[in-house]
Protein backbone atom coordinates (compact mmCIF):
# COMPACT_ATOMS: atom_id res chain seq x y z
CA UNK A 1 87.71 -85.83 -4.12
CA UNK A 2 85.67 -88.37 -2.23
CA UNK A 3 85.74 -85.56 0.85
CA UNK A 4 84.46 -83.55 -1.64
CA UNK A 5 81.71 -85.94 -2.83
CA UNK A 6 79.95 -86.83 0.37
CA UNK A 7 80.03 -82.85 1.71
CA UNK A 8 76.39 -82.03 2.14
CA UNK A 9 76.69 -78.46 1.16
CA UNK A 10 78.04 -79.60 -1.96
CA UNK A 11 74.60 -81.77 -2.56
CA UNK A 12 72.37 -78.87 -1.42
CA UNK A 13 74.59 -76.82 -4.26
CA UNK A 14 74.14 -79.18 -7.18
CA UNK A 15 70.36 -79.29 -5.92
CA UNK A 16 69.91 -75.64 -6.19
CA UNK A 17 71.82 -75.49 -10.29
CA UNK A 18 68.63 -78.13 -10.60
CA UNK A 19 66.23 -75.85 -9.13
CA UNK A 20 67.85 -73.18 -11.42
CA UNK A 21 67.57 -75.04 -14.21
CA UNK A 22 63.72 -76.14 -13.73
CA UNK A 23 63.17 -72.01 -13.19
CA UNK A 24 65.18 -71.41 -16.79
CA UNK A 25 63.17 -74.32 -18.34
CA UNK A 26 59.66 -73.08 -16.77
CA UNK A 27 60.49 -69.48 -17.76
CA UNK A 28 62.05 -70.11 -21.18
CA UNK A 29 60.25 -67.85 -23.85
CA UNK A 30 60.08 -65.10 -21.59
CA UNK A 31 63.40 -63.87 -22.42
CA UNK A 32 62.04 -60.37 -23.05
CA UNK A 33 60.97 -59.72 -19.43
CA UNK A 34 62.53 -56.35 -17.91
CA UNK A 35 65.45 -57.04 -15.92
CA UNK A 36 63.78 -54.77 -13.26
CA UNK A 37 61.08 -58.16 -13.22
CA UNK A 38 63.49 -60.34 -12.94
CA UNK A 39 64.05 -62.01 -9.33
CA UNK A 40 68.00 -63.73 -9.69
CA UNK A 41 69.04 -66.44 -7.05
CA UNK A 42 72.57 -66.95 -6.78
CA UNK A 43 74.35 -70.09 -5.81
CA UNK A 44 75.66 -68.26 -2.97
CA UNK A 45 72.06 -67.09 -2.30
CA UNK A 46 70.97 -70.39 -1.74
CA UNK A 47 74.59 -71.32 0.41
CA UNK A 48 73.01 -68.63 2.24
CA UNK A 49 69.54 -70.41 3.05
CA UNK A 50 71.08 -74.07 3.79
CA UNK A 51 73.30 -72.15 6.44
CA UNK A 52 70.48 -70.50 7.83
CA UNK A 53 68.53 -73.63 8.17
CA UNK A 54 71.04 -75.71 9.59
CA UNK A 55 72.05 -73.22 12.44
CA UNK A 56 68.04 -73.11 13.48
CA UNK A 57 67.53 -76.34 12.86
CA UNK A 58 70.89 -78.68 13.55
CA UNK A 59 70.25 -80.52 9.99
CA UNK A 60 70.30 -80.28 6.82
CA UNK A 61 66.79 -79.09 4.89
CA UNK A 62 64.94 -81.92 2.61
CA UNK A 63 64.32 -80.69 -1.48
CA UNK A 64 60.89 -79.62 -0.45
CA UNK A 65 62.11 -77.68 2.46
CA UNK A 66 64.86 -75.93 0.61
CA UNK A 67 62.00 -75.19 -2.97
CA UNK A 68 59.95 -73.77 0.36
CA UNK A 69 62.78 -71.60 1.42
CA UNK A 70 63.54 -70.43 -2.37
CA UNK A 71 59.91 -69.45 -2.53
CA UNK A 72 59.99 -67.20 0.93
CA UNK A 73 62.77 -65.71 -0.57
CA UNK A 74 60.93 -64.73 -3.65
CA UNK A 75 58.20 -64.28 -1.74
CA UNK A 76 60.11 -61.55 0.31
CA UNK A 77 61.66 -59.91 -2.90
CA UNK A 78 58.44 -59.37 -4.65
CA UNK A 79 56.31 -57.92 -1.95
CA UNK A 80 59.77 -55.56 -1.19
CA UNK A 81 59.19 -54.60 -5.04
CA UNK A 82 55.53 -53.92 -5.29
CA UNK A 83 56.32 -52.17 -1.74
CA UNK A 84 58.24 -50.13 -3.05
CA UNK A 85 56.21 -49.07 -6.65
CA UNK A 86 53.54 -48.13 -4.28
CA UNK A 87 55.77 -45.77 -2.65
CA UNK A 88 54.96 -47.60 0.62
CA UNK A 89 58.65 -46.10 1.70
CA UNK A 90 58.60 -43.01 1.70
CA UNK A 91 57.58 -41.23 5.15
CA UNK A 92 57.37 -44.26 7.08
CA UNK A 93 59.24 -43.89 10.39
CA UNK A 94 59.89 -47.51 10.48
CA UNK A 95 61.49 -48.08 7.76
CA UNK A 96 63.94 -44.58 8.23
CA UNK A 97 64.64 -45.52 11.43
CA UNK A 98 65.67 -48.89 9.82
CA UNK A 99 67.77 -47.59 7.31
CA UNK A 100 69.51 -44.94 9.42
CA UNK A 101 70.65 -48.04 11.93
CA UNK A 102 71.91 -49.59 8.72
CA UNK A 103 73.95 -46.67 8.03
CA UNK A 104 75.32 -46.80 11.66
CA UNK A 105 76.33 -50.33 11.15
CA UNK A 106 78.09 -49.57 8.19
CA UNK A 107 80.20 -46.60 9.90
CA UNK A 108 80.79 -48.88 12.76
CA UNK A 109 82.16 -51.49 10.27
CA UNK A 110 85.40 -49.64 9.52
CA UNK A 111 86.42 -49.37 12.84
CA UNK A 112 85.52 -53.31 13.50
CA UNK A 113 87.48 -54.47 10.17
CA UNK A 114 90.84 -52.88 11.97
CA UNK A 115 92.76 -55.77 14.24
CA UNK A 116 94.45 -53.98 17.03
CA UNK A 117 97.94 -54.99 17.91
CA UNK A 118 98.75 -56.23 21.87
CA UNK A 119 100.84 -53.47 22.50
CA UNK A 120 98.35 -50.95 21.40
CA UNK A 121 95.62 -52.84 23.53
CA UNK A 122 98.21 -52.84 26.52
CA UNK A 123 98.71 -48.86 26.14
CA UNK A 124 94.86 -48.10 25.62
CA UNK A 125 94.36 -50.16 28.78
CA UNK A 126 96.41 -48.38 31.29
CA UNK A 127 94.66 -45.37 30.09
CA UNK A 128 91.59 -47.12 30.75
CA UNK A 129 92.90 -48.71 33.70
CA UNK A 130 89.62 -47.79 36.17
CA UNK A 131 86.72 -49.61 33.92
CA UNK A 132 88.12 -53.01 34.79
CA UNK A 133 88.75 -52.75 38.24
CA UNK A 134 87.75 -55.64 40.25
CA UNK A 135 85.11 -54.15 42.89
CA UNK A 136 85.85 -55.40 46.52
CA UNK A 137 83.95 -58.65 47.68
CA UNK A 138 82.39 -59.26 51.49
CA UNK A 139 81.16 -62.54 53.00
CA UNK A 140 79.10 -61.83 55.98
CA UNK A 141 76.57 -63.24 58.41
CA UNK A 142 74.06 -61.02 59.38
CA UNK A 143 71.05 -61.28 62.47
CA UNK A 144 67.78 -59.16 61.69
CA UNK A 145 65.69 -57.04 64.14
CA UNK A 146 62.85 -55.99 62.38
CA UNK A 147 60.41 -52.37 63.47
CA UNK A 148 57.44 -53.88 62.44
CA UNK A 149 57.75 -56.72 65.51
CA UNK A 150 59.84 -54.68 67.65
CA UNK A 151 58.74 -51.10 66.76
CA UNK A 152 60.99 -48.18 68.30
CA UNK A 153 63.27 -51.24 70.34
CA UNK A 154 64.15 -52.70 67.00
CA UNK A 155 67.80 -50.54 67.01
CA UNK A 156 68.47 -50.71 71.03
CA UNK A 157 67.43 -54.59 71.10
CA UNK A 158 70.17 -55.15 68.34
CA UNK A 159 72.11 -52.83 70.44
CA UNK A 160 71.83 -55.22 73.38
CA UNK A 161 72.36 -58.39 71.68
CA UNK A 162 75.57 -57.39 70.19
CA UNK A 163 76.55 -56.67 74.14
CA UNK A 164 75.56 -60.33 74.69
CA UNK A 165 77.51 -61.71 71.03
CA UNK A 166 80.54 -60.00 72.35
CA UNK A 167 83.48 -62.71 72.19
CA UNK A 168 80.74 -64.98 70.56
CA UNK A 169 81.40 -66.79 67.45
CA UNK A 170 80.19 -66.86 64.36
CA UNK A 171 78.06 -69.59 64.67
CA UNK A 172 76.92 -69.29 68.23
CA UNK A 173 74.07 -70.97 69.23
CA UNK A 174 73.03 -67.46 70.78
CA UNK A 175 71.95 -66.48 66.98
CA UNK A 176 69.03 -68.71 67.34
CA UNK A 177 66.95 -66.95 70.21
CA UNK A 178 67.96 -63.36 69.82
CA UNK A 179 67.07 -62.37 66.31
CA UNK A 180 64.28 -62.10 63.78
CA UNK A 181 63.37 -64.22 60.67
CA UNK A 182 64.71 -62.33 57.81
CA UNK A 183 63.29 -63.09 54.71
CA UNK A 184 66.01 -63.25 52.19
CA UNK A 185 69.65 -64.77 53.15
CA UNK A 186 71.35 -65.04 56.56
CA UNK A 187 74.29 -65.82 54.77
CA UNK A 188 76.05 -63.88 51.96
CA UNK A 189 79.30 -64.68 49.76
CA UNK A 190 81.09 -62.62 48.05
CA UNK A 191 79.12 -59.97 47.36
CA UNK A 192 79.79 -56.82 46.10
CA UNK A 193 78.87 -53.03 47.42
CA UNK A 194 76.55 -52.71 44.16
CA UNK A 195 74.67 -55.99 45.29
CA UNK A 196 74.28 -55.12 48.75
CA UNK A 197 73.22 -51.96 47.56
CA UNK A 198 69.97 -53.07 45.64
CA UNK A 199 69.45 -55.85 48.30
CA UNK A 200 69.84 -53.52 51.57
CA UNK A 201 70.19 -50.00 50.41
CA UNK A 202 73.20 -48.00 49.87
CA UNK A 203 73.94 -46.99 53.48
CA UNK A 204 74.08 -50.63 54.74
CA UNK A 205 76.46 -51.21 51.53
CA UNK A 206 79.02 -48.50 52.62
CA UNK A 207 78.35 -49.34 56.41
CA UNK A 208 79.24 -53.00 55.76
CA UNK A 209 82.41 -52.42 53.48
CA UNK A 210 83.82 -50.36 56.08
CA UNK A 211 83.91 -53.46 59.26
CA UNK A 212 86.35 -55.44 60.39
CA UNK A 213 86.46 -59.14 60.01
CA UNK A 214 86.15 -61.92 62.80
CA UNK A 215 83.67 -60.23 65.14
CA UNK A 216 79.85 -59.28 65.65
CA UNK A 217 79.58 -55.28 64.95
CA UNK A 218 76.50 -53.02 64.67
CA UNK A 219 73.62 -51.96 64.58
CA UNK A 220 73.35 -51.51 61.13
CA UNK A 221 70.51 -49.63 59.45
CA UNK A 222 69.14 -51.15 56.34
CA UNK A 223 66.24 -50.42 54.50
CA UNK A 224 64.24 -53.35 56.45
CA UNK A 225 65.59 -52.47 59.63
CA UNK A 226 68.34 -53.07 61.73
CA UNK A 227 71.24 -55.83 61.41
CA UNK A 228 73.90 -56.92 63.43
CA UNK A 229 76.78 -58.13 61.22
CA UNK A 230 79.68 -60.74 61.18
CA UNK A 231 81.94 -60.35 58.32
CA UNK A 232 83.75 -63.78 57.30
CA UNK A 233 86.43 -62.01 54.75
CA UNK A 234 86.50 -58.95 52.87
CA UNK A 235 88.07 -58.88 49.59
CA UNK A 236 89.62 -55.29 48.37
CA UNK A 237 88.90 -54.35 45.09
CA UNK A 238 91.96 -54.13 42.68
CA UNK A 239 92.53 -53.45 39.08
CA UNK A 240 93.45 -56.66 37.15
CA UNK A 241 96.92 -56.85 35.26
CA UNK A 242 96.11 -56.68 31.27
CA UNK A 243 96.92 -60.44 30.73
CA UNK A 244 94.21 -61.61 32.66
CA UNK A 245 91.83 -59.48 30.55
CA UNK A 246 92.90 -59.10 27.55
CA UNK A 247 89.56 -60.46 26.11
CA UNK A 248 88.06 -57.98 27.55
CA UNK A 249 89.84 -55.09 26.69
CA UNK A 250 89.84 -55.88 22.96
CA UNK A 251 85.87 -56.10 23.33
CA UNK A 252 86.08 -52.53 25.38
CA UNK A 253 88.60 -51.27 22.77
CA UNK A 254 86.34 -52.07 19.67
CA UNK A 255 83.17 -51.06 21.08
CA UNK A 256 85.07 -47.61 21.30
CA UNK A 257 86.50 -47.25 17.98
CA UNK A 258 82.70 -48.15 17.14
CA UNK A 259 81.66 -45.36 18.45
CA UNK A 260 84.84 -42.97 17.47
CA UNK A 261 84.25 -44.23 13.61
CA UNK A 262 80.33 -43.64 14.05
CA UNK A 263 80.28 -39.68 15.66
CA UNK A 264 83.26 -39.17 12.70
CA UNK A 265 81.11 -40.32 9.74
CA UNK A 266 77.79 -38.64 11.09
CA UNK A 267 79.49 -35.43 11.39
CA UNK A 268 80.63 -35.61 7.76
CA UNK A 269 77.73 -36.62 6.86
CA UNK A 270 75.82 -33.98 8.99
CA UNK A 271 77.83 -31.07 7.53
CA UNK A 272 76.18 -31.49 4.03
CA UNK A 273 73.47 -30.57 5.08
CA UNK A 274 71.02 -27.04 5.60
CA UNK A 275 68.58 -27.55 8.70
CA UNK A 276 65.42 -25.21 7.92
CA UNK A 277 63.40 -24.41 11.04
CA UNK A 278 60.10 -22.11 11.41
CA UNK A 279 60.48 -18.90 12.92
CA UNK A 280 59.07 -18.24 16.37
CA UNK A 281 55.64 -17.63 16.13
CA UNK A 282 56.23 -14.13 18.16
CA UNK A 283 58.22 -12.85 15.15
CA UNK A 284 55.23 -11.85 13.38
CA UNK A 285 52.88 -10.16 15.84
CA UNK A 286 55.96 -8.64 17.60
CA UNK A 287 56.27 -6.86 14.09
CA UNK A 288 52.97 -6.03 14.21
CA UNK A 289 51.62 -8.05 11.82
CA UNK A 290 48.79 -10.64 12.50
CA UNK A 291 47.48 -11.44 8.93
CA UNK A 292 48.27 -15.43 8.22
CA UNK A 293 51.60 -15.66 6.28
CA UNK A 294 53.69 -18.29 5.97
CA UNK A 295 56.73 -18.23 8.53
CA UNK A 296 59.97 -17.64 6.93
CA UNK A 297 62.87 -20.32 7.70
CA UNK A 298 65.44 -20.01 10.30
CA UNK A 299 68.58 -21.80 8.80
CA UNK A 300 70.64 -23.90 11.06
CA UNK A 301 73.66 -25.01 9.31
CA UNK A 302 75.31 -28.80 9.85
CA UNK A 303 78.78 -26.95 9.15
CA UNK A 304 80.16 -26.84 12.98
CA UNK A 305 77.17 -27.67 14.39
């Protein structure tokens, strides 16, 4: 009971059956108001605000800031109302577009509420086996020899120094006085071919995934030039066993009964319904008649569709 007692939640409760019962007092005599004018907090309404609060604000909101958060929740409630007696809904793309996400979430919601067992996950996994595979990882040092300083020698000067590398470690002191500045890394760690891809261009990605490691090979054409390269380790991609990612696949797994539940309930939903489309403005004059008339519907049925 004294747990009980000193919860704050509890205090921010018995607060708001105060608040509701300075409202009652304030609005007493006005019994005969339509329930359609009548704005009703809840206790769980005002649970509702406290949470809020205290998740933006890491404490708990004074009496005035709670009446302040009771009041933007009227606030929000009345202008919704008079919103909608002035018809303000109807026709505005916002607010469909709004409401037709709200119906997405909803169909998406059934799929969510479902807890999938482990061996279920394991089976829809090894079907699925490819969109968790590891990619494969290089390390790799890399000397530059750019065209703009070298022009047309750029390739055959990278050419030459990998003559004069040969047998040469990674870190010779060589590196030093035969290649150009590069402005980005010398040195890169486990990277993978999509990475190298954006950062060199797609032909240095599959040029590099395909070397050896432990010596100085090349030239390599990137899209800044040419590269001589010294790969440290290269890691081959794999697919992971289903106990290291289980996580994962449950997220992957929900995400697609999401999407299974969603294309189900639109296409009941879609089959209710008639489409009505104009008919192709060549109808009339093909017929030979060019007086205005109003085009006649072409029906497009949701049944199948």
């Amino acid at each position: 009971m004294k747990r009980l007692v000193s919860e704050p939640l509890v205090h921010f409760l018995l607060l708001g059956a105060i608040l509701f019962g300075v409202y009652a007092y304030a609005e007493r005599g006005h019994s005969g108001v339509e329930q359609s004018q009548q704005i009703r907090l809840t206790i769980d309404d005002l649970s509702q605000l406290v949470l809020l609060f205290r998740s933006q604000w890491r404490r708990d909101p004074t009496p005035e800031e709670l009446r302040s958060l009771v009041e933007d929740k009227v606030r929000e409630e009345v202008l919704y109302r008079e919103a909608l007696a002035l018809g303000i809904d109807k026709d505005d793309t916002i607010v469909k577009r709004r409401m037709a996400q709200k119906m997405q979430f909803l169909a998406e919601d059934v799929a969510a509420a479902r807890e999938p067992t482990r061996d279920e996950l394991g089976t829809w996994y090894e079907a699925n086996r490819d969109q968790f595979a590891f990619p494969p990882r290089v390390s790799f040092r890399h000397l530059y020899f750019s065209p703009d300083r070298r022009g047309e020698r750029a390739r055959n000067d990278a050419a030459a120094a990998l003559t004069t590398l040969a047998g040469q470690p990674e870190d010779s002191t060589l590196i030093a006085t035969i290649a150009d500045t590069f402005m980005f890394q010398e040195y890169y760690r486990d990277r993978t071919p999509e990475f190298l891809g954006k950062e060199f261009g797609p032909n240095f990605a599959l040029a590099v995934a395909k070397l050896s490691p432990g010596s100085w090979q090349g030239p390599v054409e990137s899209g800044f030039g040419w590269h001589l390269v010294f790969v440290d380790t290269l890691i081959p991609g794999r697919a992971p066993a289903f106990e290291e990612i289980e996580a994962d696949v449950k997220i992957a797994w929900l995400a697609e009964q999401k999407a299974q539940a969603w294309r189900k309930a639109y296409q009941d939903m879609r089959a209710k319904y008639t489409v009505l489309l104009p008919a192709p403005a060549g109808n009339a004059s093909a017929n030979g008649d060019t007086s205005p008339s109003t085009q006649s519907p072409a029906s497009s049925s949701g049944r199948g569709s």
